[in-house]
C-alpha atoms as a PDB file:
ATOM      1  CA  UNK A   1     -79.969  24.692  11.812  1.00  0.00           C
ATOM      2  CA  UNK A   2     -78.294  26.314  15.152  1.00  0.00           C
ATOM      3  CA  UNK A   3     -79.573  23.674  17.346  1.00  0.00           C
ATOM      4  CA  UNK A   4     -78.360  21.020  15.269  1.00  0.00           C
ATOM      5  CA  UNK A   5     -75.229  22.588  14.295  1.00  0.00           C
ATOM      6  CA  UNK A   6     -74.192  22.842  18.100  1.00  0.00           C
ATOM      7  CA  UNK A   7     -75.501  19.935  19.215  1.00  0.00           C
ATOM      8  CA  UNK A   8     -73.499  18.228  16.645  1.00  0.00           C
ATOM      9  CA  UNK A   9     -70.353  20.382  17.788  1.00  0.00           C
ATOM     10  CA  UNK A  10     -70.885  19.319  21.697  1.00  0.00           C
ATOM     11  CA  UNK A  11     -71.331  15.386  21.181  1.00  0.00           C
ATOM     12  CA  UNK A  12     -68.008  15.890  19.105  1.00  0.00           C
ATOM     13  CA  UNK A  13     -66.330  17.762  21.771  1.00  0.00           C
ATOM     14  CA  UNK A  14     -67.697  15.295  24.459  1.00  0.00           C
ATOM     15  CA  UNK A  15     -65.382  12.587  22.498  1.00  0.00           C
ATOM     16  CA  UNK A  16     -68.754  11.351  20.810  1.00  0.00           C
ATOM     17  CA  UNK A  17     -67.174  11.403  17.291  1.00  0.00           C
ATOM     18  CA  UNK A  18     -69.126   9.093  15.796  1.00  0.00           C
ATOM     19  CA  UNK A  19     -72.602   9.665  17.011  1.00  0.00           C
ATOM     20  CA  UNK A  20     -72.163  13.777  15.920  1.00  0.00           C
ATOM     21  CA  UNK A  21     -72.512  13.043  12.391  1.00  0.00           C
ATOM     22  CA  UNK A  22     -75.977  12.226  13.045  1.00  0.00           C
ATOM     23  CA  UNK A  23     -77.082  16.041  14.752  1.00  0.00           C
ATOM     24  CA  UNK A  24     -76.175  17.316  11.260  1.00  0.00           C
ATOM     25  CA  UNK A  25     -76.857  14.150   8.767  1.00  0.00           C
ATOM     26  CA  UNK A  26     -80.996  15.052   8.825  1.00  0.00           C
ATOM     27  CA  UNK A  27     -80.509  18.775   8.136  1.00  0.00           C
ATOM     28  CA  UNK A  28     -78.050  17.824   5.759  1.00  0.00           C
ATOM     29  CA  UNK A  29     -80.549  15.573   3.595  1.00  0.00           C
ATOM     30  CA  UNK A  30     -83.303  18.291   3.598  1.00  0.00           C
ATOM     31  CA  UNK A  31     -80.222  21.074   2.216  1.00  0.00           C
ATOM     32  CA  UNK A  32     -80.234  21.914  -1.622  1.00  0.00           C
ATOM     33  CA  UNK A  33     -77.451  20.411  -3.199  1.00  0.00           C
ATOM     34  CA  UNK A  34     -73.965  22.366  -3.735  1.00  0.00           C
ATOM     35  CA  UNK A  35     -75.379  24.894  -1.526  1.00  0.00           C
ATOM     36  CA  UNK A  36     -73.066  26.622   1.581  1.00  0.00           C
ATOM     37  CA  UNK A  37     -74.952  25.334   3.814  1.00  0.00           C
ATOM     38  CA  UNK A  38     -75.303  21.569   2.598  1.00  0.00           C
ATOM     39  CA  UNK A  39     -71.097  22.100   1.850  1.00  0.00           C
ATOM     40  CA  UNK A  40     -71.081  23.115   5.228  1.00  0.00           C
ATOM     41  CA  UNK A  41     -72.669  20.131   6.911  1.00  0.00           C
ATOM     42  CA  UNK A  42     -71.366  17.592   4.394  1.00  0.00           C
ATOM     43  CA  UNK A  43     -67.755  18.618   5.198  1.00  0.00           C
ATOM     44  CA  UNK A  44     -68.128  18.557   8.920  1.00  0.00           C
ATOM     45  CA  UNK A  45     -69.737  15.097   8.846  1.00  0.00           C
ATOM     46  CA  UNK A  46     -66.611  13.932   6.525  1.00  0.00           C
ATOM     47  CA  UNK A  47     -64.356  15.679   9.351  1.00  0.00           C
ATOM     48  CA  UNK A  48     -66.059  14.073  11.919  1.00  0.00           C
ATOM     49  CA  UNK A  49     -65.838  10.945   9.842  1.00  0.00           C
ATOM     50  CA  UNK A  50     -62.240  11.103   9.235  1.00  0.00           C
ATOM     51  CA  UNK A  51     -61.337  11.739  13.385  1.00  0.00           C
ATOM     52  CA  UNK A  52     -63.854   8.323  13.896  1.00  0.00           C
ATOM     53  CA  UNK A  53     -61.846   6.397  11.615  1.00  0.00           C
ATOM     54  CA  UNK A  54     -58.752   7.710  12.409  1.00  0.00           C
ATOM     55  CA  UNK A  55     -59.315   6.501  16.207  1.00  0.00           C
ATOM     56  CA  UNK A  56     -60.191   3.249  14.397  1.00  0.00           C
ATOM     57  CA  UNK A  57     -57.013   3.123  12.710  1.00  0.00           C
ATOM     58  CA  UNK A  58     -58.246   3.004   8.972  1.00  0.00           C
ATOM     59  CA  UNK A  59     -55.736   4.780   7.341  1.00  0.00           C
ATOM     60  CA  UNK A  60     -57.355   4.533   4.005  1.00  0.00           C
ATOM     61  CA  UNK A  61     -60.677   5.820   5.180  1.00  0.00           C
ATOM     62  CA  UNK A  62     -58.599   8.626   6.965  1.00  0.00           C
ATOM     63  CA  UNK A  63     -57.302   9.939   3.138  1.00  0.00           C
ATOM     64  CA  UNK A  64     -60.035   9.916   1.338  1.00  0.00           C
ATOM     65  CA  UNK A  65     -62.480  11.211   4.074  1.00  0.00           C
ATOM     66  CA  UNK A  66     -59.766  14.308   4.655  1.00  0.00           C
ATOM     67  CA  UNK A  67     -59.787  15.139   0.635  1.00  0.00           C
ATOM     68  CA  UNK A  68     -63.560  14.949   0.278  1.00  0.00           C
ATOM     69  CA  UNK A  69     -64.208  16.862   3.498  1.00  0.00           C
ATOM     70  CA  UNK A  70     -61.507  19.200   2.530  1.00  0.00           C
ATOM     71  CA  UNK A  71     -63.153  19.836  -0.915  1.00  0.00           C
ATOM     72  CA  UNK A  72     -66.495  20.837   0.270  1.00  0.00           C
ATOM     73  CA  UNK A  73     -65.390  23.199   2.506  1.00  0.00           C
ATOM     74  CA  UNK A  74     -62.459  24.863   0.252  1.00  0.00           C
ATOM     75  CA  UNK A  75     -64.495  27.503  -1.197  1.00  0.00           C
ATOM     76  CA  UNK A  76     -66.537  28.810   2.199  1.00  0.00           C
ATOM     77  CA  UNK A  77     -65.225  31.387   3.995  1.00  0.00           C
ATOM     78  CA  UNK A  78     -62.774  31.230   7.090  1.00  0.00           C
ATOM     79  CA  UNK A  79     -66.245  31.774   8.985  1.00  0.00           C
ATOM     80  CA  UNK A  80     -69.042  30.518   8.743  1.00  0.00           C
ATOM     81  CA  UNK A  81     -72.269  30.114  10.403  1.00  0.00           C
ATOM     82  CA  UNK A  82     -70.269  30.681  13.504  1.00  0.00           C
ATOM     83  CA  UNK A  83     -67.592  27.928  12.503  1.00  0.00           C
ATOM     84  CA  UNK A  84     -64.258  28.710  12.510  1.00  0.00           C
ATOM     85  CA  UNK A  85     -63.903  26.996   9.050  1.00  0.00           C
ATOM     86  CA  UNK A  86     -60.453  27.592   8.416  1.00  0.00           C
ATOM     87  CA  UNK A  87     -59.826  25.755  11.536  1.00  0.00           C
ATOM     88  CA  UNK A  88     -61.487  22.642  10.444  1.00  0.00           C
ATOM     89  CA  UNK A  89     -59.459  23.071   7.574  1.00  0.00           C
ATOM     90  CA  UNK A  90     -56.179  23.518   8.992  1.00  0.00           C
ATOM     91  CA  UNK A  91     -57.600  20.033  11.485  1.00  0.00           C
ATOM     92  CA  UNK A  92     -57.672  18.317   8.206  1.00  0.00           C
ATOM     93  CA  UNK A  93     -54.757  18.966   6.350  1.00  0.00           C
ATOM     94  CA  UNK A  94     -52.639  18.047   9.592  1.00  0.00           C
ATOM     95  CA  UNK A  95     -54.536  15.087   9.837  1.00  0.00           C
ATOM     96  CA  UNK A  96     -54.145  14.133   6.227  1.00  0.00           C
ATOM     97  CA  UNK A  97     -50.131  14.500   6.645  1.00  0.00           C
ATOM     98  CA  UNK A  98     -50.211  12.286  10.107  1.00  0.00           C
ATOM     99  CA  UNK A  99     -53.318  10.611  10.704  1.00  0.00           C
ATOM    100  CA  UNK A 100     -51.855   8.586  14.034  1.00  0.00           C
ATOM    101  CA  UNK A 101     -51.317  11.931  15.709  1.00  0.00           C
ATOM    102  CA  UNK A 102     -54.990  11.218  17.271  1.00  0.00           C
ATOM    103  CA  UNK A 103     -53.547   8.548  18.782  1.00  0.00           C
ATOM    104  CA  UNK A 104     -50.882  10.982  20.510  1.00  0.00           C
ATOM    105  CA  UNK A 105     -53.692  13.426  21.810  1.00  0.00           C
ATOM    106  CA  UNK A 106     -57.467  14.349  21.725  1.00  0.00           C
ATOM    107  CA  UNK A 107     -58.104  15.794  18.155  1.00  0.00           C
ATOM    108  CA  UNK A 108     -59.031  19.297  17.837  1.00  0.00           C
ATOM    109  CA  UNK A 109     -62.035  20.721  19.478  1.00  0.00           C
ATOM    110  CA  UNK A 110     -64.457  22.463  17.747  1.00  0.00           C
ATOM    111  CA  UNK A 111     -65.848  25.958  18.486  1.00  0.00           C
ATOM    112  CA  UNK A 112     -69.186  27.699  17.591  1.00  0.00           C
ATOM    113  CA  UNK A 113     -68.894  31.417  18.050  1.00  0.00           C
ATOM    114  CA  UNK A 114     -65.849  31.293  19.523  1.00  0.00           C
ATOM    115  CA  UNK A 115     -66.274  28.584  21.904  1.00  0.00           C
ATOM    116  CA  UNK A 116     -65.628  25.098  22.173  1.00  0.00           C
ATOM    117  CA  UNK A 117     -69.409  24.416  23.175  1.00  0.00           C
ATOM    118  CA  UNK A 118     -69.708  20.877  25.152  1.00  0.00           C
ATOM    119  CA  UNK A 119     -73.117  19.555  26.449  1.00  0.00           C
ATOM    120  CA  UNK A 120     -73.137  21.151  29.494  1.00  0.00           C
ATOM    121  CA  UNK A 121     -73.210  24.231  27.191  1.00  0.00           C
ATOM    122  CA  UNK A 122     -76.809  23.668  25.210  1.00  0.00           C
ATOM    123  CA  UNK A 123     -80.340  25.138  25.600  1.00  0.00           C
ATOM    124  CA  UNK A 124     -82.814  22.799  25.526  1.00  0.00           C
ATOM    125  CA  UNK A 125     -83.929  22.281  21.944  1.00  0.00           C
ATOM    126  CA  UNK A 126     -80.076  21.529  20.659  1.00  0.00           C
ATOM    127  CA  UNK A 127     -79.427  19.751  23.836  1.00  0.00           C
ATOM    128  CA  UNK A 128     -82.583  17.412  22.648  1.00  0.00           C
ATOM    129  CA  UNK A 129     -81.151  16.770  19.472  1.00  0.00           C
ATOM    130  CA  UNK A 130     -77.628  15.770  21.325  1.00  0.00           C
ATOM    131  CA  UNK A 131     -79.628  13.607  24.004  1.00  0.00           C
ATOM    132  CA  UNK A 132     -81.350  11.731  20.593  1.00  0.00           C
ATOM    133  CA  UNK A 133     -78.341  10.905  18.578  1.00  0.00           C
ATOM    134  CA  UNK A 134     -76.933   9.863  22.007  1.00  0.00           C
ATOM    135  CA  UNK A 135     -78.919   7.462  22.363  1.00  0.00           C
ATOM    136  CA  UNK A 136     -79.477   6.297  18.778  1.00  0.00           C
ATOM    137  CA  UNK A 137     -75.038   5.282  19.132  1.00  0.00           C
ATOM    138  CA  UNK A 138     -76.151   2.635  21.760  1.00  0.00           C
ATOM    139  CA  UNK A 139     -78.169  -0.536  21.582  1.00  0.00           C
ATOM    140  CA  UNK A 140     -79.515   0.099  25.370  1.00  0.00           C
ATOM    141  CA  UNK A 141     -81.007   3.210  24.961  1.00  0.00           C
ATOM    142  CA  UNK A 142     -84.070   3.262  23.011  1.00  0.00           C
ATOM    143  CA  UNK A 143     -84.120   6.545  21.245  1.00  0.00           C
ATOM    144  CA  UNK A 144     -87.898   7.035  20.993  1.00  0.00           C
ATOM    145  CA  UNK A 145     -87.689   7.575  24.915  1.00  0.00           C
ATOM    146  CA  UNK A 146     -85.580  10.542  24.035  1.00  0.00           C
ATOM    147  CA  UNK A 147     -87.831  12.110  21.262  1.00  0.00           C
ATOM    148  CA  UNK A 148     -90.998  11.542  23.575  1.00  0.00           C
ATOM    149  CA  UNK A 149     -89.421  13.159  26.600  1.00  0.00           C
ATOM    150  CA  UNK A 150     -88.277  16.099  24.476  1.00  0.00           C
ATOM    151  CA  UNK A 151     -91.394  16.764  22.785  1.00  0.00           C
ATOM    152  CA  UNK A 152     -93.208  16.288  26.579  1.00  0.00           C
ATOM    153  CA  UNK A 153     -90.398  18.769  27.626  1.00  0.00           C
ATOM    154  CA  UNK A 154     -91.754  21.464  25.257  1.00  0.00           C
ATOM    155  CA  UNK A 155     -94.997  20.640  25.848  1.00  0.00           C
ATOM    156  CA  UNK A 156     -94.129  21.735  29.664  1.00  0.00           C
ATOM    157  CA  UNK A 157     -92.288  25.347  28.549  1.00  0.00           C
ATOM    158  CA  UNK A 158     -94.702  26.196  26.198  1.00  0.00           C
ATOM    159  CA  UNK A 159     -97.283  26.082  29.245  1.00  0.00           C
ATOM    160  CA  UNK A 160     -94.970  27.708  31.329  1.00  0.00           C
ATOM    161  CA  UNK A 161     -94.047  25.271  33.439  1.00  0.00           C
ATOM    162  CA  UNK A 162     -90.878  26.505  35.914  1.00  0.00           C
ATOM    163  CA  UNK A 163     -89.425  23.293  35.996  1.00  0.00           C
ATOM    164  CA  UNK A 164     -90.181  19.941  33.997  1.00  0.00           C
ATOM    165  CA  UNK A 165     -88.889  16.483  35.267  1.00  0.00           C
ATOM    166  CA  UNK A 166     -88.336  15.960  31.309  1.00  0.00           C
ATOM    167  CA  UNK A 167     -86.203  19.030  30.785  1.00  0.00           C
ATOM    168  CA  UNK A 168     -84.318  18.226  33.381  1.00  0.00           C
ATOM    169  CA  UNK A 169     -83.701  14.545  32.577  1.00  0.00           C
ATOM    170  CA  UNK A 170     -83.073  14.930  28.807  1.00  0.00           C
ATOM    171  CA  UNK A 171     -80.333  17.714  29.625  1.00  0.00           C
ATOM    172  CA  UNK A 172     -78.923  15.348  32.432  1.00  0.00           C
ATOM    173  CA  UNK A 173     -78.797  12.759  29.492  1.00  0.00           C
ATOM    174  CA  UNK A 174     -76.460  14.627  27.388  1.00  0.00           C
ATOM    175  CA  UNK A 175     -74.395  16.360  29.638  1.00  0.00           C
ATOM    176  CA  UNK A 176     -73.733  13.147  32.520  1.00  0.00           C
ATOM    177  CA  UNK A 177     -72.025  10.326  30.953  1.00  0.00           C
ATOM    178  CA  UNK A 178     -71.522   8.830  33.921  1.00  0.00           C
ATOM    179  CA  UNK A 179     -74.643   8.762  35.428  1.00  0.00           C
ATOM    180  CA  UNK A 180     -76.742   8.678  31.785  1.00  0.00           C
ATOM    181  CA  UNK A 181     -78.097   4.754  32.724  1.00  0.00           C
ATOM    182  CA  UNK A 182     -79.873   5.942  35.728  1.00  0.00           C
ATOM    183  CA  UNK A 183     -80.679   9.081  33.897  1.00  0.00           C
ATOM    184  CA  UNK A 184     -82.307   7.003  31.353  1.00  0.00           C
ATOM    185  CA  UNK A 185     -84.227   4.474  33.542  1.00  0.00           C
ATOM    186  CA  UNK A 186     -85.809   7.545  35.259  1.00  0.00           C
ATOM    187  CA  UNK A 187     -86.472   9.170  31.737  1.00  0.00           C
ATOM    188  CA  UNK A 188     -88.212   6.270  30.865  1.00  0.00           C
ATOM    189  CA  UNK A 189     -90.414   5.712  33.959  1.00  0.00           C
ATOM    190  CA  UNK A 190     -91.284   9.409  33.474  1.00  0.00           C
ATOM    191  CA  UNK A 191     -92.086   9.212  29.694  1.00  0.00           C
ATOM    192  CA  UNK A 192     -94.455   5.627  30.268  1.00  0.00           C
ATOM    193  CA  UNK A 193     -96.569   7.607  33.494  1.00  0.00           C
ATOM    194  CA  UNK A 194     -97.267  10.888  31.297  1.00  0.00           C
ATOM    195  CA  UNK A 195     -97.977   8.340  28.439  1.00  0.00           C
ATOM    196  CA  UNK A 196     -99.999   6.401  30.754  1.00  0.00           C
ATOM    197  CA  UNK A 197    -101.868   9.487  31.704  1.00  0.00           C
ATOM    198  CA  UNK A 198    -102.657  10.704  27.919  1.00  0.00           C
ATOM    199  CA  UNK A 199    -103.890   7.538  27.445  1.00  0.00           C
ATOM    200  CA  UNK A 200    -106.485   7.327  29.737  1.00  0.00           C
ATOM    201  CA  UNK A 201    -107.537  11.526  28.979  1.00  0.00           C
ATOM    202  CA  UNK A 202    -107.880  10.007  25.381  1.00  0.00           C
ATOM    203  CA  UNK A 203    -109.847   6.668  26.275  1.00  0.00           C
ATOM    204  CA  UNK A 204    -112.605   9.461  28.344  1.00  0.00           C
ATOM    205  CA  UNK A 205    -113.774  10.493  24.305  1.00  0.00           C
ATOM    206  CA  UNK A 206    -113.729   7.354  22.839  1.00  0.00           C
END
């Protein structure tokens, strides 16, 4: 659950509040019901929710996101999993009293062990899962790319590879915003050679 949880904590920090939802959404699925953890997640995604629709200006969506995120995380404590929970709380009930105030300001940050972790802040495996929902929030990016070059990325560490083009690209992904098309396109060419060149080791058996 780390990587996810920080991952999900850095897009949202990075201004990505929409797309953060989804670092947390599949862990949140697999979570038994009414359990901290699945609390946990399902009260940051409403938070998360609420800040997205507050920038949107849907005041109704704001209310009834900030009760039902404020109701599964009532009964956790002030930490948890290295969330400073009370914080999202006190986030919420200022946002439930004066929803526009996003428009006056950045909303709150989020921290994870005491700090407010951003993309440049990730390891690889959470910085994966940041690179992949990323994508997935826009129609040019193809998010398989992402999920190919991250698994060829392991592939690379767990042979002990110093460096790894995919590594490299996939954390550029995440962390460069403004450079994340080229990023992408060079992804991409990467991803189709080493594809390219499974391929044909495959076709030698057949």
């Amino acid at each position: 659950m780390r990587d996810h949880l920080r991952a999900g904590i850095a897009v949202y920090n990075a201004g990505e509040y929409h797309a953060a939802h989804d670092a947390w959404e599949d862990r949140w699925l697999d979570l038994e019901r009414g359990s901290d953890d699945e609390r946990f997640l399902h009260g940051l995604i409403q938070f998360t929710a609420a800040v997205h629709h507050a920038r949107g200006r849907n005041w109704d969506g704001v209310a009834g996101l900030v009760e039902s995120a404020s109701e599964y995380l009532a009964d956790l404590p002030d930490e948890y999993r290295g969330v400073d929970v009370a914080a999202v709380r006190r986030h919420l009930a200022a946002l439930g009293a004066d929803p526009e105030r996003v428009e006056r300001g950045r909303p709150p940050r989020l921290a994870h062990e005491g700090t407010a972790v951003t993309p440049d802040d990730l390891a690889f495996d959470a910085g994966a899962v940041a690179a992949a929902v990323i994508a997935d929030e826009c129609e040019r990016f193809d998010e398989s790319v992402l999920e190919r070059a991250a698994r060829y990325g392991r592939e690379d560490i767990e042979a002990g590879q110093s460096t790894s083009e995919f590594v490299t690209f996939v954390l550029d992904f995440a962390r460069d915003p403004e450079h994340r098309d080229i990023v992408y396109r060079r992804l991409a060419a990467h991803v189709e050679r080493r594809q390219r060149r499974e391929d044909d080791v495959a076709g030698l058996f057949d």
